[in-house]
C-alpha atoms as a PDB file:
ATOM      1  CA  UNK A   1    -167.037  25.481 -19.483  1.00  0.00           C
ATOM      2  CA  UNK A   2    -164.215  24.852 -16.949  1.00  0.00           C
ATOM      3  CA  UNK A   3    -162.721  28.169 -15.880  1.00  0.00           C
ATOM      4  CA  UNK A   4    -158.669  28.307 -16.239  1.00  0.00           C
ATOM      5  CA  UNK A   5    -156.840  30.435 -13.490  1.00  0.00           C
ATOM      6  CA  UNK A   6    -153.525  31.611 -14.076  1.00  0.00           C
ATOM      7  CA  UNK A   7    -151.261  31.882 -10.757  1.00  0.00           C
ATOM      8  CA  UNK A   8    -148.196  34.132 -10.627  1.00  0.00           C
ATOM      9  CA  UNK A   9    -145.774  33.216  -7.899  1.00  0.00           C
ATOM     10  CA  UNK A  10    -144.644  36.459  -7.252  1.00  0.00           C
ATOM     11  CA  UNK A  11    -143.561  35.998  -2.959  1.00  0.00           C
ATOM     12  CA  UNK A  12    -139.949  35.288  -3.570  1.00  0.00           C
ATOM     13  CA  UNK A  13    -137.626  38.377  -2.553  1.00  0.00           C
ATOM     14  CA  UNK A  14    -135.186  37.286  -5.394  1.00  0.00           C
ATOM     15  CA  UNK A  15    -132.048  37.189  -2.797  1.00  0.00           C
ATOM     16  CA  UNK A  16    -129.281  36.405  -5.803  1.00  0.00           C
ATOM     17  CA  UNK A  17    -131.194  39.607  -7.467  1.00  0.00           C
ATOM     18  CA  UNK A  18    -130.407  41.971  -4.157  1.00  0.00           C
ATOM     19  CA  UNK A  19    -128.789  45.644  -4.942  1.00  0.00           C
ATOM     20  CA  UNK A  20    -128.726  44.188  -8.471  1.00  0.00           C
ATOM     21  CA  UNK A  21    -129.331  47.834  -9.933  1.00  0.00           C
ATOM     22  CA  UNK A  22    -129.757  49.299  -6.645  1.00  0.00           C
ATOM     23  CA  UNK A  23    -132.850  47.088  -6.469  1.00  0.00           C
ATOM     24  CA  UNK A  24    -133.996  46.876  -2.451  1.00  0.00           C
ATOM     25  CA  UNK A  25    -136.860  45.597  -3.190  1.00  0.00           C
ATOM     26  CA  UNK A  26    -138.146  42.213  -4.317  1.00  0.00           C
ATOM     27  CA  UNK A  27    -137.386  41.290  -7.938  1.00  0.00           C
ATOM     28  CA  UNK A  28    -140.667  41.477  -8.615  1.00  0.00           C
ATOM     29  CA  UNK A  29    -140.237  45.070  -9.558  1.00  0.00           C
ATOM     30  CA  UNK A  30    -136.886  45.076 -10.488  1.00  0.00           C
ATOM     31  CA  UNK A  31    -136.578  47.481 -13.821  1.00  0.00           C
ATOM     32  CA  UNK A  32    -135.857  45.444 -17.561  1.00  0.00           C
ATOM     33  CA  UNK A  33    -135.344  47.440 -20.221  1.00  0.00           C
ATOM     34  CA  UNK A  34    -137.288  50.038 -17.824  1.00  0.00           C
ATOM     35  CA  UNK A  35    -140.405  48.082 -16.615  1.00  0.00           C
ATOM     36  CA  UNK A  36    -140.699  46.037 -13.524  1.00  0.00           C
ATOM     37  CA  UNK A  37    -140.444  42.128 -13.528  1.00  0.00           C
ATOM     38  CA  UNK A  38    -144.144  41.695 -12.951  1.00  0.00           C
ATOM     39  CA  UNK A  39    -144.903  43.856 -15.692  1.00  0.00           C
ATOM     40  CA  UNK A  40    -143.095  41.744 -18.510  1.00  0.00           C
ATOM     41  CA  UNK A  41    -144.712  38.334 -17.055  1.00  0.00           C
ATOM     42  CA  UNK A  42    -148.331  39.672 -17.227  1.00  0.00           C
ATOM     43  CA  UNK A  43    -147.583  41.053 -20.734  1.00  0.00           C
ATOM     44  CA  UNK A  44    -146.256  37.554 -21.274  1.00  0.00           C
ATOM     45  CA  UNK A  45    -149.309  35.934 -19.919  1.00  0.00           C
ATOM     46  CA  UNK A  46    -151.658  37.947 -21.885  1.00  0.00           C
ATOM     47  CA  UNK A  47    -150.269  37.834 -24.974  1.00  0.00           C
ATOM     48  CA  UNK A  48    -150.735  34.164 -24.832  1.00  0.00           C
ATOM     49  CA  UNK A  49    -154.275  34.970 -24.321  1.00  0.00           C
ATOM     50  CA  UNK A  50    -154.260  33.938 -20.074  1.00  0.00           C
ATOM     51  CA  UNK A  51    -156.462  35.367 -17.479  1.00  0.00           C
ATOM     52  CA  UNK A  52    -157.984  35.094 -14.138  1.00  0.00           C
ATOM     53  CA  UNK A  53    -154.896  35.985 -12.386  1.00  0.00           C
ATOM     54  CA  UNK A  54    -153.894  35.386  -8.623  1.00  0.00           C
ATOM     55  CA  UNK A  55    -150.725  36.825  -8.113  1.00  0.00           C
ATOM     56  CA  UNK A  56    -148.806  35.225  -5.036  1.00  0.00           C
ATOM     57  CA  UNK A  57    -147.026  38.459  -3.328  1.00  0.00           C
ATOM     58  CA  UNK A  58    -144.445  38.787  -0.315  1.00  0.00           C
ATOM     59  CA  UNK A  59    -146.067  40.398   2.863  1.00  0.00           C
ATOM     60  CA  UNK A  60    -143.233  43.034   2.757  1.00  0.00           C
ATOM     61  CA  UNK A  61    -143.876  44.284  -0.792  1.00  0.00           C
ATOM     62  CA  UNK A  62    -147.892  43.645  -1.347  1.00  0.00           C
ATOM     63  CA  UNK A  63    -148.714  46.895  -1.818  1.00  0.00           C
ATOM     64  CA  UNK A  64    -145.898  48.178  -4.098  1.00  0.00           C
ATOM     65  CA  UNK A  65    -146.493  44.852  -6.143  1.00  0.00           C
ATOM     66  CA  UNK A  66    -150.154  45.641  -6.414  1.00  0.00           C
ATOM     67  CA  UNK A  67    -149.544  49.807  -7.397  1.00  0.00           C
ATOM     68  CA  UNK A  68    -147.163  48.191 -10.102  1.00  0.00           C
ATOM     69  CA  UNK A  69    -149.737  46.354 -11.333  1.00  0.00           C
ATOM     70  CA  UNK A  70    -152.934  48.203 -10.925  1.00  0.00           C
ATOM     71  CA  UNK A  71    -150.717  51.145 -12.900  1.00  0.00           C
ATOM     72  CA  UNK A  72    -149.985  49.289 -15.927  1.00  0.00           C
ATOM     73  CA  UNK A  73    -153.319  46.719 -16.292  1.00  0.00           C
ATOM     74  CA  UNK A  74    -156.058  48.454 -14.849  1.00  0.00           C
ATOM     75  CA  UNK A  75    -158.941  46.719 -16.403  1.00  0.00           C
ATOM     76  CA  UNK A  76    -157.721  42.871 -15.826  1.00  0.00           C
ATOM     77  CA  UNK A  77    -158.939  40.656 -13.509  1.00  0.00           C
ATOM     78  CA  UNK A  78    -156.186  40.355 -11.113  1.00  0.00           C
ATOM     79  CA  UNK A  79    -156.489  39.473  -7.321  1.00  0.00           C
ATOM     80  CA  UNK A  80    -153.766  38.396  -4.851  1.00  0.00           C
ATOM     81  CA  UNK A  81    -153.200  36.573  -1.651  1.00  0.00           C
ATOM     82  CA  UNK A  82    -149.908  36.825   0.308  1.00  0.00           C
ATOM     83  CA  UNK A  83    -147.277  33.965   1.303  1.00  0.00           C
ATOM     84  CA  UNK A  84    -145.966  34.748   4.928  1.00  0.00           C
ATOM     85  CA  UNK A  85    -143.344  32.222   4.769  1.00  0.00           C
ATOM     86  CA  UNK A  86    -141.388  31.070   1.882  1.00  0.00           C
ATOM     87  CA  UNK A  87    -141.559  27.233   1.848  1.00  0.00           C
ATOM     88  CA  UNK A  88    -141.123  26.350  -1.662  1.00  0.00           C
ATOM     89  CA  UNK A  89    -142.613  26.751  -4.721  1.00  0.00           C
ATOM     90  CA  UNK A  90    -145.623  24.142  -4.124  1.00  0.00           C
ATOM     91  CA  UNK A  91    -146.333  26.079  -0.660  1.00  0.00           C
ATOM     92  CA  UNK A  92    -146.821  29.548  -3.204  1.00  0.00           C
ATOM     93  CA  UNK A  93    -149.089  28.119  -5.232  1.00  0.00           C
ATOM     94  CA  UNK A  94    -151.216  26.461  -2.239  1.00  0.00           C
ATOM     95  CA  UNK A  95    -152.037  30.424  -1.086  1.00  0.00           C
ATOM     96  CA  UNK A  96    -154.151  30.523  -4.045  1.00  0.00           C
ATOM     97  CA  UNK A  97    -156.564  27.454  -3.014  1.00  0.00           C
ATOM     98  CA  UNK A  98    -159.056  29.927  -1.416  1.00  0.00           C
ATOM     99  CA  UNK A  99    -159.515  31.864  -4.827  1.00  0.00           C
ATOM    100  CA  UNK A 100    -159.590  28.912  -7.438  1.00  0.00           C
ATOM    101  CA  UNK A 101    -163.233  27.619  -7.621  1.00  0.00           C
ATOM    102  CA  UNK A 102    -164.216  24.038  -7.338  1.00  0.00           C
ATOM    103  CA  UNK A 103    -163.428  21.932 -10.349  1.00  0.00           C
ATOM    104  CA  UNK A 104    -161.551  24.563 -12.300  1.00  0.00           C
ATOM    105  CA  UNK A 105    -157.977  24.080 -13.674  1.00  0.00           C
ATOM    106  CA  UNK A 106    -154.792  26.338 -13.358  1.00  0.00           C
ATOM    107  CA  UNK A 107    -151.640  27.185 -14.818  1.00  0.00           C
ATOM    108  CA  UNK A 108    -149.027  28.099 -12.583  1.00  0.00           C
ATOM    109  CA  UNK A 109    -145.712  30.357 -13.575  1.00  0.00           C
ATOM    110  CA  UNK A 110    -142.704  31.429 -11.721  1.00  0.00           C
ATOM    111  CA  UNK A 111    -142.877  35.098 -11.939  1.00  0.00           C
ATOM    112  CA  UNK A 112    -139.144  35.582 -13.033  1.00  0.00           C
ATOM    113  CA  UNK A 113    -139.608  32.650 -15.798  1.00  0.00           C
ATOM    114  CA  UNK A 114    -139.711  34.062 -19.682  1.00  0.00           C
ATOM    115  CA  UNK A 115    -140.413  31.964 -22.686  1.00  0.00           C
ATOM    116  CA  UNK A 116    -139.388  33.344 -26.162  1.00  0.00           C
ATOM    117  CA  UNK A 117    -142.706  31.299 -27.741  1.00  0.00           C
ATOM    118  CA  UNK A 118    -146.248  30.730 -26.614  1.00  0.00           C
ATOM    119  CA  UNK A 119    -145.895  27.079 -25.232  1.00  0.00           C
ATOM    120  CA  UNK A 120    -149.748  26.919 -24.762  1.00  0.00           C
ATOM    121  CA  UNK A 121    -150.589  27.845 -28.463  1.00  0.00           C
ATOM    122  CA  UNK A 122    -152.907  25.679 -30.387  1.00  0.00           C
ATOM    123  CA  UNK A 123    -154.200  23.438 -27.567  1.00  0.00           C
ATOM    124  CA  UNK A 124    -157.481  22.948 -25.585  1.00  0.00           C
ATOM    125  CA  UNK A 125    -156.383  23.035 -21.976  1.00  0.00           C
ATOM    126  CA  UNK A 126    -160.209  22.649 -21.202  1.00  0.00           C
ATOM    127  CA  UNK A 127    -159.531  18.980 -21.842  1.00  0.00           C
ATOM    128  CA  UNK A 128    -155.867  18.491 -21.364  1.00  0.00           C
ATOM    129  CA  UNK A 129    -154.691  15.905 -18.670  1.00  0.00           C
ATOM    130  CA  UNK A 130    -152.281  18.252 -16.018  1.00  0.00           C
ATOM    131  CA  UNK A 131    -148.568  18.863 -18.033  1.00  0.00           C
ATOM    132  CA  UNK A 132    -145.645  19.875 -17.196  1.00  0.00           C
ATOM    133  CA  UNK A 133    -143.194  21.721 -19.438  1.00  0.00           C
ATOM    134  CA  UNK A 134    -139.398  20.432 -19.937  1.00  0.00           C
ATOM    135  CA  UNK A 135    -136.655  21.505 -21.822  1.00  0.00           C
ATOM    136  CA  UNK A 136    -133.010  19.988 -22.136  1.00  0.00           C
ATOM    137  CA  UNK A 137    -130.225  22.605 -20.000  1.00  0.00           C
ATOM    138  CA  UNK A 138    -126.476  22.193 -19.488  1.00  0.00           C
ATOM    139  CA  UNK A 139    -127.057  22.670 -15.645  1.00  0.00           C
ATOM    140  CA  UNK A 140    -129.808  20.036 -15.129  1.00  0.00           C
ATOM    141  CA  UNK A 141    -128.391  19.868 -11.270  1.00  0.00           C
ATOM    142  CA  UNK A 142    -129.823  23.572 -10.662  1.00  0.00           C
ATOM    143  CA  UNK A 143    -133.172  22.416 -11.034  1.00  0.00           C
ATOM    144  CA  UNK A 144    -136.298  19.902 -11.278  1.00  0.00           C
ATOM    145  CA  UNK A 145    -134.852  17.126 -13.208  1.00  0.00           C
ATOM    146  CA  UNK A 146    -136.790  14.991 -15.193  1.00  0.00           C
ATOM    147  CA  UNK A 147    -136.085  11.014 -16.234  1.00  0.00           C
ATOM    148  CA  UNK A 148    -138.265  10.033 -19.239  1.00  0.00           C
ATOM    149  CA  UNK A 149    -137.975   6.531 -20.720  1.00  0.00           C
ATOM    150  CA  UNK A 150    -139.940   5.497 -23.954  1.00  0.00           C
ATOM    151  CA  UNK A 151    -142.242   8.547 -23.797  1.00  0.00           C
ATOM    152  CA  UNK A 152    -143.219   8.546 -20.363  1.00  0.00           C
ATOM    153  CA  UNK A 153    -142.178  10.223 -17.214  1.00  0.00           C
ATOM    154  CA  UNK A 154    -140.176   7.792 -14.735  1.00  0.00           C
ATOM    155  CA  UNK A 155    -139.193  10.253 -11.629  1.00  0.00           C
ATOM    156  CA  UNK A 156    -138.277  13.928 -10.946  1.00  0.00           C
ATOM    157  CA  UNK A 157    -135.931  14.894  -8.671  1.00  0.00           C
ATOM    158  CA  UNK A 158    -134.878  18.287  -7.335  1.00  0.00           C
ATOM    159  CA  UNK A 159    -131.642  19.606  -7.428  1.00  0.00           C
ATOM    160  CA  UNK A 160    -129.871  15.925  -7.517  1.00  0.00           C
ATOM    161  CA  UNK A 161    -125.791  16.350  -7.254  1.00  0.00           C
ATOM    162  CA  UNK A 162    -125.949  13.707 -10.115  1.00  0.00           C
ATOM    163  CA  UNK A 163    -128.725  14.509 -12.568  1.00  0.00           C
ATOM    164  CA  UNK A 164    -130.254  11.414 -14.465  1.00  0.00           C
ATOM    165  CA  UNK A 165    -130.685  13.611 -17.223  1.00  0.00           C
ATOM    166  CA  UNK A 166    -130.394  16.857 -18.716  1.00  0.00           C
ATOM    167  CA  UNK A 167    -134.143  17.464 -18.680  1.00  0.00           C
ATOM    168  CA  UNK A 168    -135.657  19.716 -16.459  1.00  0.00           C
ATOM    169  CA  UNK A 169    -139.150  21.254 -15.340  1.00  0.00           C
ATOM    170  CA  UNK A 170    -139.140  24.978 -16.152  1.00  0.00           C
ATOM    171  CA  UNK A 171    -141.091  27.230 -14.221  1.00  0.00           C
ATOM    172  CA  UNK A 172    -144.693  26.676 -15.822  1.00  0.00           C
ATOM    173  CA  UNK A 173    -147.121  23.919 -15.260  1.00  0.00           C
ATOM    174  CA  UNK A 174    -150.804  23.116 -15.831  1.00  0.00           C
ATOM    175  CA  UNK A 175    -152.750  21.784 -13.655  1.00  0.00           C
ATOM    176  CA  UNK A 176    -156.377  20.361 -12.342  1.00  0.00           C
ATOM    177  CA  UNK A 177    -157.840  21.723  -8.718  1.00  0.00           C
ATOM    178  CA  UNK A 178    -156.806  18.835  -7.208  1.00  0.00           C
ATOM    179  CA  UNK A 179    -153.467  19.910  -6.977  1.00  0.00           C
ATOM    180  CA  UNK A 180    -153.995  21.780  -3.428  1.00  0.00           C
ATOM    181  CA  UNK A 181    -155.044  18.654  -1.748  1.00  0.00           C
ATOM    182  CA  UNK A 182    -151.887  16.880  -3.108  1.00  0.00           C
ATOM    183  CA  UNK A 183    -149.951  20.005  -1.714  1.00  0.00           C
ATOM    184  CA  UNK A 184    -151.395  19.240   1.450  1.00  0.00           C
ATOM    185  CA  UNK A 185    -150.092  15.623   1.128  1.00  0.00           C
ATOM    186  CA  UNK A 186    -146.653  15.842   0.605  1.00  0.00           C
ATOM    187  CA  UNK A 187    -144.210  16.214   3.077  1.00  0.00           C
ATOM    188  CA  UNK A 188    -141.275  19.079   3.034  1.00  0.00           C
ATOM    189  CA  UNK A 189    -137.906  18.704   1.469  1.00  0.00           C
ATOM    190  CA  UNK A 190    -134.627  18.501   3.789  1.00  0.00           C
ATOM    191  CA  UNK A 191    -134.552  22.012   2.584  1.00  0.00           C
ATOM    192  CA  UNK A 192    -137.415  22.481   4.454  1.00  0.00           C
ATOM    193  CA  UNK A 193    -139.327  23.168   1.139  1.00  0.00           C
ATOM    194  CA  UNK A 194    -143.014  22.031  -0.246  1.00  0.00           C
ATOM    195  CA  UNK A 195    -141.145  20.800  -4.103  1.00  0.00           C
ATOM    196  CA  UNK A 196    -142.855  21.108  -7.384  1.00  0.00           C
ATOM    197  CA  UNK A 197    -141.868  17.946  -7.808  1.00  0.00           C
ATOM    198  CA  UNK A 198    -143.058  16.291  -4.844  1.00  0.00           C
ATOM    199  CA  UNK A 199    -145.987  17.393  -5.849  1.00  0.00           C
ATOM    200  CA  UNK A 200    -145.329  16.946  -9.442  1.00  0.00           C
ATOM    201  CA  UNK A 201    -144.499  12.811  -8.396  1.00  0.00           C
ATOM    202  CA  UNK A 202    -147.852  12.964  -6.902  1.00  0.00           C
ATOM    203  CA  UNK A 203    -150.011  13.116 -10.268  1.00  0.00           C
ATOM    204  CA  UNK A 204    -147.373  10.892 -11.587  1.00  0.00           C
ATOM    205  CA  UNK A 205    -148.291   8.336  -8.972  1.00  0.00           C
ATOM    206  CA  UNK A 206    -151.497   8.223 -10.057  1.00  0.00           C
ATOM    207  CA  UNK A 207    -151.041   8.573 -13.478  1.00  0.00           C
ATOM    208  CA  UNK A 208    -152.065  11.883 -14.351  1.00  0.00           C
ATOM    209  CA  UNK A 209    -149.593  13.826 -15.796  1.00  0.00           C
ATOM    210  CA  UNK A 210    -148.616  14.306 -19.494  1.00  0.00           C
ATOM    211  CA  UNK A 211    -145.408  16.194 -20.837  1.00  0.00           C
ATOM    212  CA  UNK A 212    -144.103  18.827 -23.238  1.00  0.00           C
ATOM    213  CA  UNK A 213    -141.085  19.546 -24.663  1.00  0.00           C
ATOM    214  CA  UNK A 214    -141.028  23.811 -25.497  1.00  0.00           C
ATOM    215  CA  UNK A 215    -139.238  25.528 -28.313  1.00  0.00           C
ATOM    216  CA  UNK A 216    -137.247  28.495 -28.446  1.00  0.00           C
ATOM    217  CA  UNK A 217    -135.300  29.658 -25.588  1.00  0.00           C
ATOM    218  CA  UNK A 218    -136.409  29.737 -21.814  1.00  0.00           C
ATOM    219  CA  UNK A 219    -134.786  32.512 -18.996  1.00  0.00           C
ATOM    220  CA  UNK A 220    -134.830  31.514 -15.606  1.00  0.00           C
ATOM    221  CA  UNK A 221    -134.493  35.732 -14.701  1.00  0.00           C
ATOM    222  CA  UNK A 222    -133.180  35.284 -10.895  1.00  0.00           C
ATOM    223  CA  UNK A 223    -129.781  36.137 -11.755  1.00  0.00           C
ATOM    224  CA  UNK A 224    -127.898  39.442 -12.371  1.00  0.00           C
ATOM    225  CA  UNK A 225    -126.520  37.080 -15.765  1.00  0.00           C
ATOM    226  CA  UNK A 226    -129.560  35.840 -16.525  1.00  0.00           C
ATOM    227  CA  UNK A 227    -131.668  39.217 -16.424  1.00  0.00           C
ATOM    228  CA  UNK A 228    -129.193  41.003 -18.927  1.00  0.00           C
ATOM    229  CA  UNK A 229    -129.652  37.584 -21.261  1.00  0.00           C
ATOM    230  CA  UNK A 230    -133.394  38.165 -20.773  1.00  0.00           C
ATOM    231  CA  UNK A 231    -132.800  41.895 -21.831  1.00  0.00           C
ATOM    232  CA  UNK A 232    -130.840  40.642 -25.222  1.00  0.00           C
ATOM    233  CA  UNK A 233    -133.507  38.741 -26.153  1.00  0.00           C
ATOM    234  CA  UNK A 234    -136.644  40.649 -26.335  1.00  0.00           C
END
């Protein structure tokens, strides 16, 4: 049986989220509806039936992270490795290569990304080609955007002044061990950044990468706006 990891990137201090409620901290703990940020993503996780977490923290807020955590889930299996710099969302998940075993697969969430249905629900991941989740936004330019033609995936492109489409990556992707060698590969941004979709474009190279469109509503939480949407939801 292929084991399935589930990695949390969880080192980003959340900058558009500072003093937000007289949070100092990363947003990692910020409070919503009065329990930390981490909190509602692992409940998240769980109750789509996820496990074997890694949980990518900041070197300045490891150990309150891991108190937050160890309070509210004591008996999961959670263990965590820290990203010293921040260089991109690819570069987070590459901290976890030294606790994913050989040959396993992973799925890999944005820890301030919230998904009002289970978009893994009824599917065998154990055989599933690496996919990445999309959804149709009125901002497309804010994030991973995604050009599909007759089914397929033509290019992504991140942050493009003049999107190809209104289809972007959200924060959640599945994918095989390979992917920290690819992360190795690829060369950093002019934002200086190791892009999901650089490394996205490399299983797309080889043809290796299936889609899926989610349902329901998706909050991208890393804004005072989109934290009190968050709140109205759930």
């Amino acid at each position: 049986m292929t084991k399935i990891y589930t990695v949390i990137a969880a080192g980003g201090l959340g900058k558009r989220l500072l003093n937000f409620r007289k949070n100092d901290a990363t947003k990692m703990l910020l409070q919503i509806n009065g329990e930390a940020m981490i909190t509602h993503q692992l409940k998240q996780l769980i109750s789509w039936g996820l496990d074997n977490f890694i949980i990518i923290t900041n070197p300045n807020f490891d150990d309150l992270i891991k108190n937050e955590v160890c309070k509210n889930f004591p008996n999961q299996n959670i263990e965590y490795v820290i990203q010293d710099e921040q260089l991109g969302v690819a570069h987070a998940l590459l901290q976890a290569n030294e606790k994913v075993e050989k040959n396993s697969k992973v799925f890999y969430i944005l820890g301030d990304n919230f998904f009002e249905f289970n978009p893994i629900l009824d599917t065998n991941y154990e055989s599933e080609k690496p996919t990445v989740f999309l959804m149709e936004v009125e901002n497309p330019q804010e994030f991973g955007v995604v050009e599909l033609a007759n089914n397929n995936i033509l290019s992504f492109e991140e942050k493009p002044k003049l999107p190809k489409s209104n289809l972007i990556a959200v924060g959640f992707y599945f994918l095989d061990g390979n992917c920290f060698e690819y992360i190795k590969s690829i060369e950093p941004s002019s934002r200086g950044e190791y892009e999901i979709t650089s490394l996205l474009t490399r299983y797309l190279n080889i043809d290796n990468l299936s889609y899926q469109i989610i349902n329901g509503w998706w909050i991208d939480a890393g804004t005072p706006e989109a934290v009190e949407k968050y709140e109205s939801l759930i």
